[in-house]
C-alpha atoms as a PDB file:
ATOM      1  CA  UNK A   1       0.000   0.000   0.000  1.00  0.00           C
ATOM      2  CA  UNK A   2       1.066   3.280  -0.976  1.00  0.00           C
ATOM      3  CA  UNK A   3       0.975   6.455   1.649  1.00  0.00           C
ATOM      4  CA  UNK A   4       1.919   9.659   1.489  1.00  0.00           C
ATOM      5  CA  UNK A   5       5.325   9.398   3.649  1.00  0.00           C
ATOM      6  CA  UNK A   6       6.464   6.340   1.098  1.00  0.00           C
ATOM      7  CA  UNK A   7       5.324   8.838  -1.945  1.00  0.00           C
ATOM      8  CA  UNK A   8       7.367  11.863  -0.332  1.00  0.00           C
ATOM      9  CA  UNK A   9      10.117   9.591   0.817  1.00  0.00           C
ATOM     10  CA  UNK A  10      10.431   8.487  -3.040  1.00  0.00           C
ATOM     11  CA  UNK A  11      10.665  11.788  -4.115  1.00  0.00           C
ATOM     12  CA  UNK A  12      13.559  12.630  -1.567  1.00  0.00           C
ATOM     13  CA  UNK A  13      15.239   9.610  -2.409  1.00  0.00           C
ATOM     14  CA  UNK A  14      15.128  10.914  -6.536  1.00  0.00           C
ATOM     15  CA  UNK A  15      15.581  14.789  -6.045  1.00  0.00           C
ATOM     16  CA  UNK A  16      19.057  14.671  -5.068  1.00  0.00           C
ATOM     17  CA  UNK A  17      19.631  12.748  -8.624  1.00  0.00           C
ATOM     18  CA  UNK A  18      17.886  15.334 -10.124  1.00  0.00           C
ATOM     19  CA  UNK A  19      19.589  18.063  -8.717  1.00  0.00           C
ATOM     20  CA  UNK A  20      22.954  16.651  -9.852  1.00  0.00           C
ATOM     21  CA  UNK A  21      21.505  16.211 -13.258  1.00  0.00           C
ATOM     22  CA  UNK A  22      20.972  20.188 -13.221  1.00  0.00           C
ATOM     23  CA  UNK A  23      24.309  20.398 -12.307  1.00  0.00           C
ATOM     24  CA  UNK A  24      25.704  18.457 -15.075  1.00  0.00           C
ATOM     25  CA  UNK A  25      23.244  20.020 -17.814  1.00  0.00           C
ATOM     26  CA  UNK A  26      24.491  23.559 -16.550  1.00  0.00           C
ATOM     27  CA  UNK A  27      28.411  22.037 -17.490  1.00  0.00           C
ATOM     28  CA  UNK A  28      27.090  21.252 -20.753  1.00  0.00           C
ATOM     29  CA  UNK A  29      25.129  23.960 -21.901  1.00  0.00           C
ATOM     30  CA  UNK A  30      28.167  26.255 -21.300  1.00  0.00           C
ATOM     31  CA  UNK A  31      29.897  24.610 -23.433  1.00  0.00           C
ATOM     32  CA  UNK A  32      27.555  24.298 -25.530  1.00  0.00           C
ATOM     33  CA  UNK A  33      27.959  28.315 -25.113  1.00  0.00           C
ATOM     34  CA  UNK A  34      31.283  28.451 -25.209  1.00  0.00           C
ATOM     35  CA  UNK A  35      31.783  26.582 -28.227  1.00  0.00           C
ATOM     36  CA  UNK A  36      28.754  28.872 -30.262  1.00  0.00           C
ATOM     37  CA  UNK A  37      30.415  31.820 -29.784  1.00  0.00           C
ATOM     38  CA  UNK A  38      33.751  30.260 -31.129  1.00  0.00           C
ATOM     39  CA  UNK A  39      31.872  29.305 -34.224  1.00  0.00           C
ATOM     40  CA  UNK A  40      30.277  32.629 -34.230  1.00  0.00           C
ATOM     41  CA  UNK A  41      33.533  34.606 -34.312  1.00  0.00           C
ATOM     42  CA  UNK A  42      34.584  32.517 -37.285  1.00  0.00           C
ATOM     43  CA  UNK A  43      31.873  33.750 -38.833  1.00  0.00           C
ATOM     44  CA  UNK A  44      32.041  37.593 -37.872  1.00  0.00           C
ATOM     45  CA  UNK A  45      35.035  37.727 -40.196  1.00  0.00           C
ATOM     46  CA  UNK A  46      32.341  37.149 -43.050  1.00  0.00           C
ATOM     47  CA  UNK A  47      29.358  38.539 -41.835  1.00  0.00           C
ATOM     48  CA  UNK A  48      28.980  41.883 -40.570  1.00  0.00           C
ATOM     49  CA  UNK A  49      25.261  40.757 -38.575  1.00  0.00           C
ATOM     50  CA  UNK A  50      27.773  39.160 -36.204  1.00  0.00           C
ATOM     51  CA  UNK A  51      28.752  41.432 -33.348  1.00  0.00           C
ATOM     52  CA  UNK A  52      31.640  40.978 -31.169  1.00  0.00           C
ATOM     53  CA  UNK A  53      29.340  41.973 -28.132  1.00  0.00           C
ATOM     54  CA  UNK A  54      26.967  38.356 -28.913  1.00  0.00           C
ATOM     55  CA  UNK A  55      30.680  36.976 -29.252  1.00  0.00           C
ATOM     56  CA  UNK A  56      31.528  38.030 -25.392  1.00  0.00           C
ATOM     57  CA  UNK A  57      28.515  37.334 -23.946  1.00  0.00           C
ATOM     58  CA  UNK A  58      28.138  34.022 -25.024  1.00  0.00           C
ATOM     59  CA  UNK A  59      31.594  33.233 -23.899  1.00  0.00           C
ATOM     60  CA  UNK A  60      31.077  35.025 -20.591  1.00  0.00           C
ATOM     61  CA  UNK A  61      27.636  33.199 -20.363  1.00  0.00           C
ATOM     62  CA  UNK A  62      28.911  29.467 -20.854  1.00  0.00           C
ATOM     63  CA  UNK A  63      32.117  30.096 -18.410  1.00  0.00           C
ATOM     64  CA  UNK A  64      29.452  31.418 -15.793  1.00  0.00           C
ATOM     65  CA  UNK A  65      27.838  28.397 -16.633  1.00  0.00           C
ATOM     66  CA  UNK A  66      30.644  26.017 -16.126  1.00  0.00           C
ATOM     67  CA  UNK A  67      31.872  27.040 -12.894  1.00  0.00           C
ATOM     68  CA  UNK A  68      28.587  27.515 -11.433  1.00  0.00           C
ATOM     69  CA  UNK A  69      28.663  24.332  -9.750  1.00  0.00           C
ATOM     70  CA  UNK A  70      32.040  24.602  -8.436  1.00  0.00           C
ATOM     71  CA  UNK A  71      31.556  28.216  -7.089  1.00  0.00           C
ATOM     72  CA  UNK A  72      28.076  27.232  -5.470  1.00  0.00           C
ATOM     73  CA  UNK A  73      29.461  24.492  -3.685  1.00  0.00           C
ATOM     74  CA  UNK A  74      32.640  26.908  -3.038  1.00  0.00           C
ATOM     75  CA  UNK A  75      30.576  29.894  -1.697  1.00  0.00           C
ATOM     76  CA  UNK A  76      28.111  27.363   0.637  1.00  0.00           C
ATOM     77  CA  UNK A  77      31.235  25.880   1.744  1.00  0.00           C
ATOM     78  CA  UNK A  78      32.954  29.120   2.780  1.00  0.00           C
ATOM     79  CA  UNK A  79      30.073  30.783   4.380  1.00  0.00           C
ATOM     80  CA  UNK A  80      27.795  27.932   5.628  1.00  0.00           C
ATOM     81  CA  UNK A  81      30.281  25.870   6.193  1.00  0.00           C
ATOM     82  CA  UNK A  82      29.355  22.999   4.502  1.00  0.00           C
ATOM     83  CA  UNK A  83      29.489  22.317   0.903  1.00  0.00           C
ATOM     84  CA  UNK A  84      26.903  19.900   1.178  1.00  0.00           C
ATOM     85  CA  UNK A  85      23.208  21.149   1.868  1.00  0.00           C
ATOM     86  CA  UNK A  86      22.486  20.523   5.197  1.00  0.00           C
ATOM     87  CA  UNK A  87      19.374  18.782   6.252  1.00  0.00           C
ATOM     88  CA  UNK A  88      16.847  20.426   7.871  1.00  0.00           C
ATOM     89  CA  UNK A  89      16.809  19.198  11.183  1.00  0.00           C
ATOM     90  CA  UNK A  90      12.956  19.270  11.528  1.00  0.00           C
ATOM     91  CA  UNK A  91      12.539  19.065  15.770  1.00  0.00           C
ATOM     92  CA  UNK A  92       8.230  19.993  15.482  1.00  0.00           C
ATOM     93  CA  UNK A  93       5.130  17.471  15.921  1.00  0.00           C
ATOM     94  CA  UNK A  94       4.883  15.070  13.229  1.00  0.00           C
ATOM     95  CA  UNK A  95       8.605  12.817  14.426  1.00  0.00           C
ATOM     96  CA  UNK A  96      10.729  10.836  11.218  1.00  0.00           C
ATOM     97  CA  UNK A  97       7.580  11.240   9.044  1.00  0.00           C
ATOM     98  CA  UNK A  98       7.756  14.891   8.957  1.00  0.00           C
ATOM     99  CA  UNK A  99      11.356  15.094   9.008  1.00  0.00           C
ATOM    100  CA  UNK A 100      11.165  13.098   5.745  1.00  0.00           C
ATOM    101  CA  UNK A 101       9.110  15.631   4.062  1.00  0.00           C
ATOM    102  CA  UNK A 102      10.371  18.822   5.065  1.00  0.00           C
ATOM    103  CA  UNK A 103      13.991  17.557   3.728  1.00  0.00           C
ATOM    104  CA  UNK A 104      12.033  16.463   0.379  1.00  0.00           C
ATOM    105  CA  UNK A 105      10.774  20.306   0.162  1.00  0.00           C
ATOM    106  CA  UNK A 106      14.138  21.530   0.926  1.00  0.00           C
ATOM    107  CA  UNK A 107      15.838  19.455  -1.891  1.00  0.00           C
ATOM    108  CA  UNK A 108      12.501  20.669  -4.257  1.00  0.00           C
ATOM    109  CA  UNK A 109      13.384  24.235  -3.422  1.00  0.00           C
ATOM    110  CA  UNK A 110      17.004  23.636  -3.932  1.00  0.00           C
ATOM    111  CA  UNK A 111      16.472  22.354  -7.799  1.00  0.00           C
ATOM    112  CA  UNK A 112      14.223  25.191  -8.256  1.00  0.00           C
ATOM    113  CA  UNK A 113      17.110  27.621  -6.902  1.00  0.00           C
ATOM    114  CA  UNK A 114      19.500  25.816  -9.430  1.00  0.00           C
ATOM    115  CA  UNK A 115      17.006  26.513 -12.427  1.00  0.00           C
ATOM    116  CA  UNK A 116      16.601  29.897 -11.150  1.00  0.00           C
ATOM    117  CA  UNK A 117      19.970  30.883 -11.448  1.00  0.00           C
ATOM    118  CA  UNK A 118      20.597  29.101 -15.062  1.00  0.00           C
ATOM    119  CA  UNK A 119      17.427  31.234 -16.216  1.00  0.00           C
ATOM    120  CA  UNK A 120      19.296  34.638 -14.863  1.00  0.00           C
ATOM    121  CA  UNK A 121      22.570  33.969 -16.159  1.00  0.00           C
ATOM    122  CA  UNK A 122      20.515  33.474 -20.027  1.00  0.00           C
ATOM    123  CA  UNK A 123      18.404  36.393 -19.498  1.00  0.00           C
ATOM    124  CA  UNK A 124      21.644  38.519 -18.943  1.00  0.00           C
ATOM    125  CA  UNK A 125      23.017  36.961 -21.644  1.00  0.00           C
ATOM    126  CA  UNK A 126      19.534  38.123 -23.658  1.00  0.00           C
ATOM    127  CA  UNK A 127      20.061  41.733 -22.658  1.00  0.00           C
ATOM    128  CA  UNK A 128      23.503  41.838 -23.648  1.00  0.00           C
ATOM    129  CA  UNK A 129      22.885  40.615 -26.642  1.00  0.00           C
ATOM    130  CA  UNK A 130      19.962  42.965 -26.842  1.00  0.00           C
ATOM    131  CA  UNK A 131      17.416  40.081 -28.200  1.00  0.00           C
ATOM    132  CA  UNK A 132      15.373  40.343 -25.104  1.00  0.00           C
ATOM    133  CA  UNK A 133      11.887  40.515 -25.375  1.00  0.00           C
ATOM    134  CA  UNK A 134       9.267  42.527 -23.741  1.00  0.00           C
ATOM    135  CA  UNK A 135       9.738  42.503 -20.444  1.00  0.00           C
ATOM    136  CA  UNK A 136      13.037  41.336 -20.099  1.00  0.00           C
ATOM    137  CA  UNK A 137      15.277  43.356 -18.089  1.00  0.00           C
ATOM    138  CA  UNK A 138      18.799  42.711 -16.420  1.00  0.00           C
ATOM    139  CA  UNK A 139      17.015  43.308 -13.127  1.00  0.00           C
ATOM    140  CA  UNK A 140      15.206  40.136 -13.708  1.00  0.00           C
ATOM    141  CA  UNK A 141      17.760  38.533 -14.592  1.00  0.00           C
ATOM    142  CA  UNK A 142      19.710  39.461 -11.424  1.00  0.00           C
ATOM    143  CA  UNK A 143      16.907  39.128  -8.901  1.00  0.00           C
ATOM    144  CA  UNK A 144      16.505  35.500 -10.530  1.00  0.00           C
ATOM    145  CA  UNK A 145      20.312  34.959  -9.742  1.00  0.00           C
ATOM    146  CA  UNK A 146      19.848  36.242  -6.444  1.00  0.00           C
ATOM    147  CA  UNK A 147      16.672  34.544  -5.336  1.00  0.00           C
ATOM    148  CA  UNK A 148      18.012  31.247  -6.633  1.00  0.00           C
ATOM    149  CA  UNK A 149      21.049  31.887  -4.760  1.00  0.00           C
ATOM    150  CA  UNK A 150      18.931  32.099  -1.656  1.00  0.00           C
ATOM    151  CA  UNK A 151      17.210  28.913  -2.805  1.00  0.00           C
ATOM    152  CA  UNK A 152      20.058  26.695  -3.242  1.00  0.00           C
ATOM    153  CA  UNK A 153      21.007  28.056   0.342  1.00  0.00           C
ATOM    154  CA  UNK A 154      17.304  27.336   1.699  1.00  0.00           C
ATOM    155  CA  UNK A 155      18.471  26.387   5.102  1.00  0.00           C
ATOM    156  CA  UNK A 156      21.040  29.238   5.676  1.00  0.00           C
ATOM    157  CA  UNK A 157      18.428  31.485   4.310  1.00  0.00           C
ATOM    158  CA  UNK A 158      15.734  30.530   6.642  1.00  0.00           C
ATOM    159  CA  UNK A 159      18.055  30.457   9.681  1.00  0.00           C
ATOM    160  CA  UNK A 160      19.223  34.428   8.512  1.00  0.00           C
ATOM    161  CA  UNK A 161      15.318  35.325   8.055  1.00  0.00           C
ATOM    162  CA  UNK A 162      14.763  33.999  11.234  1.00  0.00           C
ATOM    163  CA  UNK A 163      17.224  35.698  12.759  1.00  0.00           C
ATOM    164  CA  UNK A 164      16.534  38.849  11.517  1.00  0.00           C
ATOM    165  CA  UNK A 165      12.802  38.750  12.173  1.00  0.00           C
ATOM    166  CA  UNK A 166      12.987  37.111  15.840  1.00  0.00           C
ATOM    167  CA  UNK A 167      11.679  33.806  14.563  1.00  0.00           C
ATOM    168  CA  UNK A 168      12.155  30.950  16.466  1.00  0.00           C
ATOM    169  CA  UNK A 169      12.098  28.023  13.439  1.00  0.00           C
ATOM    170  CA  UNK A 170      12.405  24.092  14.465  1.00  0.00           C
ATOM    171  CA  UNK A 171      15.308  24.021  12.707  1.00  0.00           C
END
């Protein structure tokens, strides 16, 4: 028989797969990037359509894109102290069952925080290549870098909220 716990413990068990895929399709879609713009400035020798600017930014785009990873884990390590996202360590009503899910949402936020942050680094690369559409700004781009930031950090981050708004959190 299938409950909820065994559904949400499934999904805890896969997310951490899934957030390691993200990882991995970030690597390759910089150089995916990388290697566009290479083929792009062989062609600006030909084609005056091709600016140097589309050039740059794709090449700054798929390097952001390939160290992500590395300076996420990096930047968590140095100011968290662990490179690792720490489990919440759930102490409310509710016992192993509710610990179960509330690390399940944290991994869920964490792949959305990952996502987030791919999706800001492409619309600044949009903007700079001025083929963003209506809408599009490089303040959304940065404030989906930033929120994402805070996502893949969703422990820290509620720990600092708390902190700074006199919550006490079971965590």
């Amino acid at each position: 028989m299938i409950t909820a716990i065994t559904m949400i413990d499934g999904i805890n068990n896969a997310l951490p797969d899934f957030l390691s895929l993200i990882q991995n399709a970030a690597y390759l879609i910089g150089f995916w990037y990388v290697g566009s713009a290479l083929y792009r400035a062989r062609g600006a020798f030909y084609d005056s359509r091709i600016t140097k600017e589309s050039v740059v930014s794709r090449i700054f785009l798929g390097a952001a894109l390939i160290a992500l990873p590395t300076f996420v884990a990096h930047t968590q390590a140095t100011l968290f102290t662990s490179s690792n996202p720490s489990q919440l360590a759930y102490t409310g009503a509710g016992g192993t069952n509710m610990t179960t899910a509330v690390e399940a949402i944290e991994f869920f936020i964490q792949v959305v925080g990952w996502l987030a942050i791919t999706r800001g680094l492409m619309i600044l690369k949009e903007v700079g290549d001025g083929t963003a559409g209506n809408g599009v700004s490089a303040k959304k781009g940065v404030t989906h870098i930033f929120g994402g930031g805070m996502a893949t950090s969703v422990v820290a981050t509620a720990k600092a909220l708390g902190s700074t708004f006199g919550l006490t959190l079971p965590i």
